[in-house]
Protein backbone atom coordinates (compact mmCIF):
# COMPACT_ATOMS: atom_id res chain seq x y z
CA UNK A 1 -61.63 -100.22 -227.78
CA UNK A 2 -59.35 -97.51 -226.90
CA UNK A 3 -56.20 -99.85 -227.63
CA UNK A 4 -57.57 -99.93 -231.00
CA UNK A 5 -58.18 -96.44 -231.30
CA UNK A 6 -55.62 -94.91 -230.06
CA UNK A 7 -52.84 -97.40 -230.69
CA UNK A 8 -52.00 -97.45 -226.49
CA UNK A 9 -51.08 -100.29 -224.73
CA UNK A 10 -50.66 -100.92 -220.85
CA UNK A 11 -48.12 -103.90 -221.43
CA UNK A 12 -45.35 -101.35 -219.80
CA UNK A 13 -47.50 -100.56 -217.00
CA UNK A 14 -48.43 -103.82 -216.21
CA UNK A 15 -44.70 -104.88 -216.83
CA UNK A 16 -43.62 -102.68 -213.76
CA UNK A 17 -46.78 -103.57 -211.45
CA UNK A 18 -45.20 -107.26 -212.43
CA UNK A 19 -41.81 -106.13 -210.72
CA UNK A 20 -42.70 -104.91 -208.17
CA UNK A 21 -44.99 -107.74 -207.28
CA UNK A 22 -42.53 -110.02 -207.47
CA UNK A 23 -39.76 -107.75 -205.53
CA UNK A 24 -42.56 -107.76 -202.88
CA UNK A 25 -42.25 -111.22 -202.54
CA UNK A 26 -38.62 -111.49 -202.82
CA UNK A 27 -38.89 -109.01 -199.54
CA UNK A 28 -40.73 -111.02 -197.32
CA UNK A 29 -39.13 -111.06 -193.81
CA UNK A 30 -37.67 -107.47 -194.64
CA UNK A 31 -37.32 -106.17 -190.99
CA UNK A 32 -37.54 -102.04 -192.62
CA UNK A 33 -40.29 -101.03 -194.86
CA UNK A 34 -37.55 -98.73 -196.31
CA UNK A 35 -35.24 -101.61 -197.15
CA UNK A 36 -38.38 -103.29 -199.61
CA UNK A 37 -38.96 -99.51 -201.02
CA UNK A 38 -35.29 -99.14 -201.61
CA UNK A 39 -34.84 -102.12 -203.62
CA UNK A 40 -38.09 -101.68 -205.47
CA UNK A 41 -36.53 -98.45 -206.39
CA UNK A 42 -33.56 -99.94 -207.66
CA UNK A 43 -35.10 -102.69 -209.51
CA UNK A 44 -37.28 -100.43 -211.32
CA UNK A 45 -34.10 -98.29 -211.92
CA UNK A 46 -31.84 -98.61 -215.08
CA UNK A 47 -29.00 -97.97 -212.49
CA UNK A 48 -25.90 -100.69 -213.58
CA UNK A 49 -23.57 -102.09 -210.60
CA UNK A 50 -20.72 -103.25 -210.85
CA UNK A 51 -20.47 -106.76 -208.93
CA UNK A 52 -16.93 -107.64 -207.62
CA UNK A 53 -17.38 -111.28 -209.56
CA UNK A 54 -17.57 -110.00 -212.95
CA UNK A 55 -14.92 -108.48 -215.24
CA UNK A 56 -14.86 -104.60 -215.21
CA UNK A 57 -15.57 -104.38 -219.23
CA UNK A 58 -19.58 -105.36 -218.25
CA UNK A 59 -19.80 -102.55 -215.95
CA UNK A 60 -19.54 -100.61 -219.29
CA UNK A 61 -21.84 -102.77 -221.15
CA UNK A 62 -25.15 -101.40 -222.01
């Protein structure tokens, strides 16, 4: 009713409980709780790496 309403959605929300979920179970046998945190937090992050395998022009690429 309030979707309707208010024209709010929780697909985002849900969206990121989804990744994290899934980076939970990518962790499993993680020997640091800080080492599943960190790469939660850099999942969830719009931070871009550059990867030594790729050409430098899609370090740049948005």
């Amino acid at each position: 009713m309030n979707t309707l309403k208010h024209g709010l959605s929780k697909a985002p929300v849900e969206a990121m409980n989804n990744k994290i979920k899934f980076i939970f179970r990518k962790a499993y046998g993680f020997r640091n709780l800080n080492n599943m945190i960190d790469m939660i937090m850099l999942g969830c992050s719009n931070l871009k790496l550059h990867l030594s395998n790729r050409p430098f022009e899609d370090f740049y690429l948005v």
